[in-house]
C-alpha atoms as a PDB file:
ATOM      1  CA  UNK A   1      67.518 105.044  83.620  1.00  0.00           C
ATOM      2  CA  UNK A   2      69.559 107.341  81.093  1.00  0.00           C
ATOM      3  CA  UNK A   3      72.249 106.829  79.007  1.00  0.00           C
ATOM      4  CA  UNK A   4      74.857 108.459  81.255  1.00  0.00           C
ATOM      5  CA  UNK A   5      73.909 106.397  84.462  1.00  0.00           C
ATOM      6  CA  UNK A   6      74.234 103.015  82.857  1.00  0.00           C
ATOM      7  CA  UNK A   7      77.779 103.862  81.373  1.00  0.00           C
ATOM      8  CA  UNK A   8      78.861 104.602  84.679  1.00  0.00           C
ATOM      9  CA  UNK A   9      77.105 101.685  86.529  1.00  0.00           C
ATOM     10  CA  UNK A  10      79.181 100.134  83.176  1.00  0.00           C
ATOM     11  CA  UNK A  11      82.294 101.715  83.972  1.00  0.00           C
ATOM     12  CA  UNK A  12      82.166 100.425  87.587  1.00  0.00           C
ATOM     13  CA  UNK A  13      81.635  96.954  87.227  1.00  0.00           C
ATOM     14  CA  UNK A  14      83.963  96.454  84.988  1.00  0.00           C
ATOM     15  CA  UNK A  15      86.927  98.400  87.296  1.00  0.00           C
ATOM     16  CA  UNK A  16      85.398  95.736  90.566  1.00  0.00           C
ATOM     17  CA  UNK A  17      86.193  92.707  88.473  1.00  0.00           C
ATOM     18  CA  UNK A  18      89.775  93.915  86.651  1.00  0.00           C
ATOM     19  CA  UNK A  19      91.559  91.023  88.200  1.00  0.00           C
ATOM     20  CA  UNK A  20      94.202  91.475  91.161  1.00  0.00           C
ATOM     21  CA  UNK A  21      97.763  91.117  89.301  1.00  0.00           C
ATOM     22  CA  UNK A  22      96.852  93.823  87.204  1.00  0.00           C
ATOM     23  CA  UNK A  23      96.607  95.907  89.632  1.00  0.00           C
ATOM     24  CA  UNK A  24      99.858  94.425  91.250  1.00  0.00           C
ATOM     25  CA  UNK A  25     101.434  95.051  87.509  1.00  0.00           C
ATOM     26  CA  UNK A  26     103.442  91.720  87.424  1.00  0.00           C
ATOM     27  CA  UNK A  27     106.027  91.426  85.069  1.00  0.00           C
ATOM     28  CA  UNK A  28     108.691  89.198  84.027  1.00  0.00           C
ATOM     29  CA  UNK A  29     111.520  89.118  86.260  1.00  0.00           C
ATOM     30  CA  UNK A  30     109.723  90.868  89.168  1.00  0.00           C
ATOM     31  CA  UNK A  31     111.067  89.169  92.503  1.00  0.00           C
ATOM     32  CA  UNK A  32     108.262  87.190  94.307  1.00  0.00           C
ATOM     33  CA  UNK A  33     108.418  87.244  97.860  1.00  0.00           C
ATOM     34  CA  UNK A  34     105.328  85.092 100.464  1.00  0.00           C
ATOM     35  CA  UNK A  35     103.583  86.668 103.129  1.00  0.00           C
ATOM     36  CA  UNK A  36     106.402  86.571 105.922  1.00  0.00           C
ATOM     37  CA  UNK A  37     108.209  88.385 103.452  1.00  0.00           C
ATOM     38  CA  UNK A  38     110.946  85.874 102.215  1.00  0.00           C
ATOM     39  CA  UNK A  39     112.281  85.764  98.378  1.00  0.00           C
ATOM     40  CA  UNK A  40     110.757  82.807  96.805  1.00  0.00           C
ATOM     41  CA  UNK A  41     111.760  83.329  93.234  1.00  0.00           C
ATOM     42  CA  UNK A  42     111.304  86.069  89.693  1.00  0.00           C
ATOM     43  CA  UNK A  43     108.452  86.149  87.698  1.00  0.00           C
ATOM     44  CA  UNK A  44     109.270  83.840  84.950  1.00  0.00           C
ATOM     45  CA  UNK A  45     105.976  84.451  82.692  1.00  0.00           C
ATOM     46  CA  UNK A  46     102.765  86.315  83.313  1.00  0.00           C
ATOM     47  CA  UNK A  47      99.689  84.629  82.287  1.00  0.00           C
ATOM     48  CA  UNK A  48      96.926  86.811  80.160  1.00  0.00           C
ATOM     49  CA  UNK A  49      94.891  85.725  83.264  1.00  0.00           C
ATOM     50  CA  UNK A  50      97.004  87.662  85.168  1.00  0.00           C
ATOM     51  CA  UNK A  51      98.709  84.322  87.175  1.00  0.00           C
ATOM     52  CA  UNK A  52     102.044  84.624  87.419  1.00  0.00           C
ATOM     53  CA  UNK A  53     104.461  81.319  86.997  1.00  0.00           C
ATOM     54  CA  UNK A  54     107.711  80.763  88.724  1.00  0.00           C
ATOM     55  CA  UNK A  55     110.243  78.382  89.039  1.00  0.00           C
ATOM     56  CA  UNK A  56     110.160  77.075  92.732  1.00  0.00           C
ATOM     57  CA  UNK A  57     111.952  73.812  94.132  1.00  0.00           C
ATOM     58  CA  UNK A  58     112.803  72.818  90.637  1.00  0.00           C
ATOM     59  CA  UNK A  59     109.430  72.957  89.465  1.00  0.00           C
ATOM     60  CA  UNK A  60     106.974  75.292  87.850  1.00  0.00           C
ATOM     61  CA  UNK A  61     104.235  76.743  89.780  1.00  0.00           C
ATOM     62  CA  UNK A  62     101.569  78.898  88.914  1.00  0.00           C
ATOM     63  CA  UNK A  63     100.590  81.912  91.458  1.00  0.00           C
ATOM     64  CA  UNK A  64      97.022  82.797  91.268  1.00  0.00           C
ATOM     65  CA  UNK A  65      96.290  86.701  90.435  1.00  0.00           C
ATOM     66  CA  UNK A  66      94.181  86.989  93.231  1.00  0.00           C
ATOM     67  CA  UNK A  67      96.740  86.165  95.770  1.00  0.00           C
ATOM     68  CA  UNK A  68      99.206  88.945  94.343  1.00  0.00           C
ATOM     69  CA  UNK A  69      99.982  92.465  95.333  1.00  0.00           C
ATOM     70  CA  UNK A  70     102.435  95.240  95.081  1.00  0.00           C
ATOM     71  CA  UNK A  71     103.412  96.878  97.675  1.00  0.00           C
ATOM     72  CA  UNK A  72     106.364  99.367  98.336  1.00  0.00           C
ATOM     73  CA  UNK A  73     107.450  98.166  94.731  1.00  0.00           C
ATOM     74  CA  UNK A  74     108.166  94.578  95.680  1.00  0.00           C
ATOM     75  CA  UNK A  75     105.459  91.777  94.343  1.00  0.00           C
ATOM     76  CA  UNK A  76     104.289  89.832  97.371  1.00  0.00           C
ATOM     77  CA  UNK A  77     101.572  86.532  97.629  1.00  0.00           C
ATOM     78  CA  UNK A  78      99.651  86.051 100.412  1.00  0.00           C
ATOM     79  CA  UNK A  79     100.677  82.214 100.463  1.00  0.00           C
ATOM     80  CA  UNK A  80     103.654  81.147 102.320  1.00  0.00           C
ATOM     81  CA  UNK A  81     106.624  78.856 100.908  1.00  0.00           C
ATOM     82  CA  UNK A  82     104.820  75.791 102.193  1.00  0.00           C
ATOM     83  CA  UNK A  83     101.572  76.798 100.642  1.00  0.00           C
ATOM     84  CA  UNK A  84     103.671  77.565  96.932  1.00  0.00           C
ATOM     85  CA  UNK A  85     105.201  74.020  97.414  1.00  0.00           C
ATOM     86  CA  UNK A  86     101.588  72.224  97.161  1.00  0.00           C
ATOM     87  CA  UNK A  87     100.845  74.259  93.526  1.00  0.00           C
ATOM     88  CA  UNK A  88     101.052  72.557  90.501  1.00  0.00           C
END
């Protein structure tokens, strides 16, 4: 194989793994809503892992990366308020 095809096979594996809230491009005070589309609460901190926390019920919890997505501007998880109530 030559130089040029193993940057690229390079370049694409590292684009498949980039992890999901940086492509959802979470930042602090973004408004979370779940997946029937409800306002849970804002962004208090992103994580460098890409998790965002928020303050929920009176507690912290943290919101997996791979659950998050942007769409039409707003941030949106795929779990539901009762699902964000069992996270520590």
């Amino acid at each position: 194989m030559n130089k040029f095809a193993s940057i690229v096979l390079t370049a694409a594996a590292l684009s498949l793994t980039a992890p999901a809230a940086f492509a959802a491009d979470a930042k602090r005070n973004d408004r979370l809503y779940d997946a029937t589309g409800s306002s849970v609460a804002k962004v208090n901190r992103v994580a460098d892992d890409g998790d965002v926390l928020v303050i929920y019920k009176g507690k912290v919890r943290r919101v997996q990366a791979e659950t998050l997505s942007k769409t039409d501007g707003k941030l949106i998880t795929t779990l539901t308020k009762k699902e964000l109530r069992r996270l520590k």
